[in-house]
PDB file of N, CA and C in Angstrom:
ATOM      1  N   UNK A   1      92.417 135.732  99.406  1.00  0.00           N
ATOM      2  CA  UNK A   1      92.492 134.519  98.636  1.00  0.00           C
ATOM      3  C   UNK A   1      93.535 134.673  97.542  1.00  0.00           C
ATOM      4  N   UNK A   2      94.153 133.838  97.194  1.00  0.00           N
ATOM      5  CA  UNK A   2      95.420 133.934  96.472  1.00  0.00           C
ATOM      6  C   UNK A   2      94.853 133.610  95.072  1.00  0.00           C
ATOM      7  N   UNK A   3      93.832 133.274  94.798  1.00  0.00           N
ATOM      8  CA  UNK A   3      93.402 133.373  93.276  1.00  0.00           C
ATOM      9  C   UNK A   3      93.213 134.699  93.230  1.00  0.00           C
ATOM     10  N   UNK A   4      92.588 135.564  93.772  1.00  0.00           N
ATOM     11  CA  UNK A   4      92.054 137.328  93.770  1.00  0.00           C
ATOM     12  C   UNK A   4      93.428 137.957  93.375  1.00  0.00           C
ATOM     13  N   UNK A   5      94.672 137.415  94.174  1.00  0.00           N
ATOM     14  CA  UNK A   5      95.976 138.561  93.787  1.00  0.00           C
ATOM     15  C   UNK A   5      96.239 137.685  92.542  1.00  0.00           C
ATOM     16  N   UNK A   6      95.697 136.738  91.701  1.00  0.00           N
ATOM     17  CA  UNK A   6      95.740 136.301  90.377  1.00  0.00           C
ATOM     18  C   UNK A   6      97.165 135.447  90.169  1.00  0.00           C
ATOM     19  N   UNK A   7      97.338 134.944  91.095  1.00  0.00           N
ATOM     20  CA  UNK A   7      97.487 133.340  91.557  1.00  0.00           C
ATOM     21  C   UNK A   7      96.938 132.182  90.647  1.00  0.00           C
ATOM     22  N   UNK A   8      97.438 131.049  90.224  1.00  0.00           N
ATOM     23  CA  UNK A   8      96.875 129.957  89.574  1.00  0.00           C
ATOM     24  C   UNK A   8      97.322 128.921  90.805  1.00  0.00           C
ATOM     25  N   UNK A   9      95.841 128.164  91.305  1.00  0.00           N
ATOM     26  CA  UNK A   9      96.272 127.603  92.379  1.00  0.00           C
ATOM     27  C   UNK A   9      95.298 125.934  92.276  1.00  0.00           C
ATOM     28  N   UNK A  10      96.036 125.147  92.697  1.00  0.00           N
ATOM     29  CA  UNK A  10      95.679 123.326  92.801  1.00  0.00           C
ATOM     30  C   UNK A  10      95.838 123.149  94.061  1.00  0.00           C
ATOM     31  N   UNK A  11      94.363 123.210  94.541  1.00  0.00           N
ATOM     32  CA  UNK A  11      94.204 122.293  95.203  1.00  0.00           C
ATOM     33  C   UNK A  11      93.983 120.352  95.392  1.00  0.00           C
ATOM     34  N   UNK A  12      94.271 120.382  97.076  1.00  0.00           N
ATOM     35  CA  UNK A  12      93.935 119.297  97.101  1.00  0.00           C
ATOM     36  C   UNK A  12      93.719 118.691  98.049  1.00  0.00           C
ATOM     37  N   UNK A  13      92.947 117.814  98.546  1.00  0.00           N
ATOM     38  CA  UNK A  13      92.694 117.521 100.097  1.00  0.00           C
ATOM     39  C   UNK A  13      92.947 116.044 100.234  1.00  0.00           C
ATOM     40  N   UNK A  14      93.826 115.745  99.585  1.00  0.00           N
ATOM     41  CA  UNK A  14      94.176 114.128 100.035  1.00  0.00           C
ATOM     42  C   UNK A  14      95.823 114.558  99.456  1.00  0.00           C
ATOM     43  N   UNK A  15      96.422 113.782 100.676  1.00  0.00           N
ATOM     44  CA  UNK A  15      97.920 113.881 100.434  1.00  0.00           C
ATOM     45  C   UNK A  15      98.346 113.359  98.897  1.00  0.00           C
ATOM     46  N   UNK A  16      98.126 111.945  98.752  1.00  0.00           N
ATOM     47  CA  UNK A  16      98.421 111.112  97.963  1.00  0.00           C
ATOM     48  C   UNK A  16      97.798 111.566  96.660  1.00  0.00           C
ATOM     49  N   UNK A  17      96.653 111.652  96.699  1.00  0.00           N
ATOM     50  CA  UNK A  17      96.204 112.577  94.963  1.00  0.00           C
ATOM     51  C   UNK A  17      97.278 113.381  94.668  1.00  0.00           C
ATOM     52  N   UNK A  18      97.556 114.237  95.668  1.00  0.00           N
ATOM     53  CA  UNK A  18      98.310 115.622  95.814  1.00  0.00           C
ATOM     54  C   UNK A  18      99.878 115.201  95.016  1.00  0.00           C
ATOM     55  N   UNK A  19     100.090 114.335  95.377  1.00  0.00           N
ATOM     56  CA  UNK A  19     101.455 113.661  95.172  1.00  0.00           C
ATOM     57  C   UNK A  19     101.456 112.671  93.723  1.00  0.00           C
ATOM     58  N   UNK A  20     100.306 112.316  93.516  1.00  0.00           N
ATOM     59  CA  UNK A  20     100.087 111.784  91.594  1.00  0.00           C
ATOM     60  C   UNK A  20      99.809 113.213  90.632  1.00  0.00           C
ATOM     61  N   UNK A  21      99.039 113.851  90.980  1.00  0.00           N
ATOM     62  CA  UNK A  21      99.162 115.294  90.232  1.00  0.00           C
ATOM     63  C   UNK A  21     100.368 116.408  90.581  1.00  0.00           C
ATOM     64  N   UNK A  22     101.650 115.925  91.117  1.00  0.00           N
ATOM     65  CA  UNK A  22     102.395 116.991  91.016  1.00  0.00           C
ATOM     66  C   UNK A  22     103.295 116.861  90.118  1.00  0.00           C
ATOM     67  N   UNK A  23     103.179 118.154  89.378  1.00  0.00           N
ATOM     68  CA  UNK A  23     104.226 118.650  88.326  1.00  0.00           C
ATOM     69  C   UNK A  23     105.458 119.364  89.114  1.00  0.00           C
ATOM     70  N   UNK A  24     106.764 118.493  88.133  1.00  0.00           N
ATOM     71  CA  UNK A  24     108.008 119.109  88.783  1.00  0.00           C
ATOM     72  C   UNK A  24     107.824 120.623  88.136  1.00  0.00           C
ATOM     73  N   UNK A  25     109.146 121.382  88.370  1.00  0.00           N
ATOM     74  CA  UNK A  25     109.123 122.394  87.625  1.00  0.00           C
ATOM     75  C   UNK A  25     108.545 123.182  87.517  1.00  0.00           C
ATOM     76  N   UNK A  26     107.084 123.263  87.578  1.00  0.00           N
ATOM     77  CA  UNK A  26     105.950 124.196  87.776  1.00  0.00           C
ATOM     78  C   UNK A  26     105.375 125.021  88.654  1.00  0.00           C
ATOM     79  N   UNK A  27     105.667 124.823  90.013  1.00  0.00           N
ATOM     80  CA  UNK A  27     105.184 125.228  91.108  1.00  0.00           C
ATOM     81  C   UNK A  27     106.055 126.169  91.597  1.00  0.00           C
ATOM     82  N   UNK A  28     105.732 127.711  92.096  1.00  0.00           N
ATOM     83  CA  UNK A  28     107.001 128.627  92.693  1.00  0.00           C
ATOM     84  C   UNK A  28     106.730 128.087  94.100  1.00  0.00           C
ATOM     85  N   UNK A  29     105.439 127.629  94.914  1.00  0.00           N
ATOM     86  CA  UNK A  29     105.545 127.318  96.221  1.00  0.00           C
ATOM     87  C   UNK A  29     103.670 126.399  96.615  1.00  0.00           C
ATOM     88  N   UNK A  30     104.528 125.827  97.368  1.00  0.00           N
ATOM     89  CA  UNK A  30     103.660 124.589  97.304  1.00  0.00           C
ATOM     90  C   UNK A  30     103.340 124.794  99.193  1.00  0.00           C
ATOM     91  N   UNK A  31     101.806 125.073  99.664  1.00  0.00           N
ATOM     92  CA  UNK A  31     101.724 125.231 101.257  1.00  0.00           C
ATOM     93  C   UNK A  31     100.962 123.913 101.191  1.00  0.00           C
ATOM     94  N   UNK A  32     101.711 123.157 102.420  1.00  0.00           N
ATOM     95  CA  UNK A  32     101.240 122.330 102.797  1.00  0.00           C
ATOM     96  C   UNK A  32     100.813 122.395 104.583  1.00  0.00           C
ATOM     97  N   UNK A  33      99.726 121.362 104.729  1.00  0.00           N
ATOM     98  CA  UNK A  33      99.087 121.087 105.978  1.00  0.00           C
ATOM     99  C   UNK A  33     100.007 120.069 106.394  1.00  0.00           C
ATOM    100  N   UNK A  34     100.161 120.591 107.967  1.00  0.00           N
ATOM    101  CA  UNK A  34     101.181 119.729 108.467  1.00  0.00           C
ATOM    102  C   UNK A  34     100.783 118.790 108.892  1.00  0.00           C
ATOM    103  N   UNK A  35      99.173 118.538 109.583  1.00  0.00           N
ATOM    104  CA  UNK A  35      98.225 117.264 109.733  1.00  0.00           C
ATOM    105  C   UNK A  35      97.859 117.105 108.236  1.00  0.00           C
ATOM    106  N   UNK A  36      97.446 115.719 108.042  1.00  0.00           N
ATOM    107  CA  UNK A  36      96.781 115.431 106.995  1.00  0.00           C
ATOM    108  C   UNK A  36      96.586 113.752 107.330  1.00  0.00           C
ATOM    109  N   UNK A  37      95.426 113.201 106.414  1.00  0.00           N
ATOM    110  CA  UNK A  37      95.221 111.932 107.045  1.00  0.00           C
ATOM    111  C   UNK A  37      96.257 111.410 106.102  1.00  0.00           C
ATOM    112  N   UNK A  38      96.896 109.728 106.348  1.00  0.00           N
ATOM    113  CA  UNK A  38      97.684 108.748 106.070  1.00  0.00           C
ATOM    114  C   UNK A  38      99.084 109.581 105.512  1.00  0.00           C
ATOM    115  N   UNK A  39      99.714 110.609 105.462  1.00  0.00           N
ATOM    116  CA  UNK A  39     100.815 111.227 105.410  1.00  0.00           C
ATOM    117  C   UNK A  39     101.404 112.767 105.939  1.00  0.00           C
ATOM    118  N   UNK A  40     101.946 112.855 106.554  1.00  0.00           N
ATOM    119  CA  UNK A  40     101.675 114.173 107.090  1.00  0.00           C
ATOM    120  C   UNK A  40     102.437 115.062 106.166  1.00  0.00           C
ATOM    121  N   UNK A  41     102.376 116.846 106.240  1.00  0.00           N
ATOM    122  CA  UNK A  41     103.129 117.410 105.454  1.00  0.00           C
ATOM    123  C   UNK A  41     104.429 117.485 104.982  1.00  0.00           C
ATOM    124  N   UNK A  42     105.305 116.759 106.452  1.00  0.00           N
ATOM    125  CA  UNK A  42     106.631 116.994 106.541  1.00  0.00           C
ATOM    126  C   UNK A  42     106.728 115.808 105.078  1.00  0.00           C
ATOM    127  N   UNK A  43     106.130 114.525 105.336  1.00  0.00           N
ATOM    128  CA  UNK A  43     106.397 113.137 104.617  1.00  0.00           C
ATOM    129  C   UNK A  43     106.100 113.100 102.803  1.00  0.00           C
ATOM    130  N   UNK A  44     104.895 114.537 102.793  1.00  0.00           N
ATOM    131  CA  UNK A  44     104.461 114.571 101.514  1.00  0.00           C
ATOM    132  C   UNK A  44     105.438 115.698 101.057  1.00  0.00           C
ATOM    133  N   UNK A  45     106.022 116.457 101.666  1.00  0.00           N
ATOM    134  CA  UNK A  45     107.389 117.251 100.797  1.00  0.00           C
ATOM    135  C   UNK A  45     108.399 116.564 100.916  1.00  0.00           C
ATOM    136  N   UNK A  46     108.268 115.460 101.727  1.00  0.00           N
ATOM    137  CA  UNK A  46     109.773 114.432 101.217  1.00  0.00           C
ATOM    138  C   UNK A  46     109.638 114.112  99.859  1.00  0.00           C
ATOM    139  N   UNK A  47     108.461 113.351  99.684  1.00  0.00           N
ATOM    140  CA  UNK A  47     108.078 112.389  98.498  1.00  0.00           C
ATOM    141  C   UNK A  47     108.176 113.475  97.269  1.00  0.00           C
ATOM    142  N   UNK A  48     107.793 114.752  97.463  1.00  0.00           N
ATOM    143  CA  UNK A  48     107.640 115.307  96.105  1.00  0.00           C
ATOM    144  C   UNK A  48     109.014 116.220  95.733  1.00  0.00           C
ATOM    145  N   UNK A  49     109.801 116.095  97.009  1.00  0.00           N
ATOM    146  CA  UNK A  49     111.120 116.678  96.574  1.00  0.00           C
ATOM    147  C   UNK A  49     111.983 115.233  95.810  1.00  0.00           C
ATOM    148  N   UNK A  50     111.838 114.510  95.811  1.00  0.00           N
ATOM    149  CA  UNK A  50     112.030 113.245  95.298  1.00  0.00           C
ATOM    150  C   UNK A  50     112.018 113.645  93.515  1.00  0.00           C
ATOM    151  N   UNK A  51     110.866 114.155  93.182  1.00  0.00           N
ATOM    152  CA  UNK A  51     110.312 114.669  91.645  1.00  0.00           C
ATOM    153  C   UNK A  51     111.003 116.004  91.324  1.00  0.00           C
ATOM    154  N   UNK A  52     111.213 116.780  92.256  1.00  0.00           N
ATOM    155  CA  UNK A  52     111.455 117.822  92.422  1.00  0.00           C
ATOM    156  C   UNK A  52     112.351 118.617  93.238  1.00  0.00           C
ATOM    157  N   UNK A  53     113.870 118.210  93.643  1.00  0.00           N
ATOM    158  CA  UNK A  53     114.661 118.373  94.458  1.00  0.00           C
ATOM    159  C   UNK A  53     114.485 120.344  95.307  1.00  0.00           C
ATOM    160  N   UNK A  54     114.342 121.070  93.889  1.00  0.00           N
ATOM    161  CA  UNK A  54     114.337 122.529  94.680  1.00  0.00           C
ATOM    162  C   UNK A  54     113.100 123.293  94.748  1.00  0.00           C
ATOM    163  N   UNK A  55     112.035 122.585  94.981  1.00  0.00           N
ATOM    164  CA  UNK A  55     110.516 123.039  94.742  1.00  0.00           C
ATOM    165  C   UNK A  55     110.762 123.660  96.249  1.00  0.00           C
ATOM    166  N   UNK A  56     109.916 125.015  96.217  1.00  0.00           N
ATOM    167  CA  UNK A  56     109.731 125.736  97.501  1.00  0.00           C
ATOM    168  C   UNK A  56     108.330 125.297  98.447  1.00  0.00           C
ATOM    169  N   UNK A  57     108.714 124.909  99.362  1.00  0.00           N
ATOM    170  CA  UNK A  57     107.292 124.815 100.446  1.00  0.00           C
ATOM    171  C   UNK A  57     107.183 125.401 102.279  1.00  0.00           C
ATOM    172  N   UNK A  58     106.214 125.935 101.976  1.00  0.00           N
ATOM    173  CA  UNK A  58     105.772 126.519 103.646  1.00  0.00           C
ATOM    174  C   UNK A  58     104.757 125.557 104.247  1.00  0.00           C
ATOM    175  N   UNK A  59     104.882 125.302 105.139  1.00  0.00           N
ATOM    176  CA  UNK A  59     104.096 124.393 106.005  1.00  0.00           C
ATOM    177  C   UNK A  59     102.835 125.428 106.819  1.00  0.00           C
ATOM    178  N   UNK A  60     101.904 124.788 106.761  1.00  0.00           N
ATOM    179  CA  UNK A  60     100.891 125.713 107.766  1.00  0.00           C
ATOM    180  C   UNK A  60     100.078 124.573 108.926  1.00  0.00           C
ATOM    181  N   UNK A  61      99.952 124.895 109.857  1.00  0.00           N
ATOM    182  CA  UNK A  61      99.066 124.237 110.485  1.00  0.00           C
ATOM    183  C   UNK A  61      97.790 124.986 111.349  1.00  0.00           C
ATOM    184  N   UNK A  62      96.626 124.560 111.960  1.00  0.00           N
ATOM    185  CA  UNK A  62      95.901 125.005 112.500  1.00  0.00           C
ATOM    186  C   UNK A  62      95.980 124.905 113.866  1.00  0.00           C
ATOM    187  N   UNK A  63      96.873 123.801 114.595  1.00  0.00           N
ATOM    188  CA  UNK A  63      97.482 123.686 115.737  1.00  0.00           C
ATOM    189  C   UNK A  63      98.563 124.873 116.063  1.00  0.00           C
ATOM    190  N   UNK A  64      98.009 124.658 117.568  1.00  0.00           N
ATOM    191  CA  UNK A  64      99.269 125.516 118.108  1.00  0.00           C
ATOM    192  C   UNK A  64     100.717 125.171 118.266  1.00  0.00           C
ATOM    193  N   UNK A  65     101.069 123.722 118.446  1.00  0.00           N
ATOM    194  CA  UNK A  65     102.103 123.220 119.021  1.00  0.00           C
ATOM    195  C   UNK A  65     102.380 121.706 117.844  1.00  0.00           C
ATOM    196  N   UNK A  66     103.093 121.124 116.986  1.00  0.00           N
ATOM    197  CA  UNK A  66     103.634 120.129 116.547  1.00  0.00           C
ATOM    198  C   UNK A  66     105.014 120.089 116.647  1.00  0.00           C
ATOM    199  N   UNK A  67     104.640 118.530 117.497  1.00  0.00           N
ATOM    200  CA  UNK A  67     106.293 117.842 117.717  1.00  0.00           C
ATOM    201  C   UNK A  67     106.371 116.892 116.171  1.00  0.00           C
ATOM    202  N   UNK A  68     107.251 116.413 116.046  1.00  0.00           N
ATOM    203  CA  UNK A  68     107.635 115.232 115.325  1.00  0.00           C
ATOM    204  C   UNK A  68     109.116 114.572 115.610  1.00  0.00           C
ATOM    205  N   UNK A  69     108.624 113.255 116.121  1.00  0.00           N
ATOM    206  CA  UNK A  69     109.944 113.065 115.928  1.00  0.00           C
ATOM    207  C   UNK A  69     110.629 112.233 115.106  1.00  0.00           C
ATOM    208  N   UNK A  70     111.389 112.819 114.320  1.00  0.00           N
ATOM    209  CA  UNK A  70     111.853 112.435 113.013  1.00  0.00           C
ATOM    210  C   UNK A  70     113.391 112.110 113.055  1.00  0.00           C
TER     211      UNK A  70
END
């Protein structure tokens, strides 16, 4: 768990909350779920690079296989 290696970590399980509580500037890396309901991960690191042009993010999913076509 990334609080144990003493980590300060925000969660959040709705895209859109996720995206009213983000601070630019603050974050060294932001993992996002690549499913999520009404925005997917790719769409919610669009929106917050918007606030935040060089914020770092890794995508994770629990699927084996995502297409998108974008």
């Amino acid at each position: 768990e990334l609080e144990l290696s003493g980590c300060l970590v925000d969660v959040f399980n709705d895209p859109k909350i996720a995206l009213i509580n983000f601070k630019p500037h603050y974050y060294d890396l932001i993992l996002l779920d690549v499913k999520m309901p009404e925005m997917n991960g790719f769409e919610l690191c669009q929106e917050i690079q918007k606030k935040d042009k060089n914020v770092k993010a890794c995508f994770v999913t629990a699927d084996e296989l995502y297409y998108d076509n974008v």
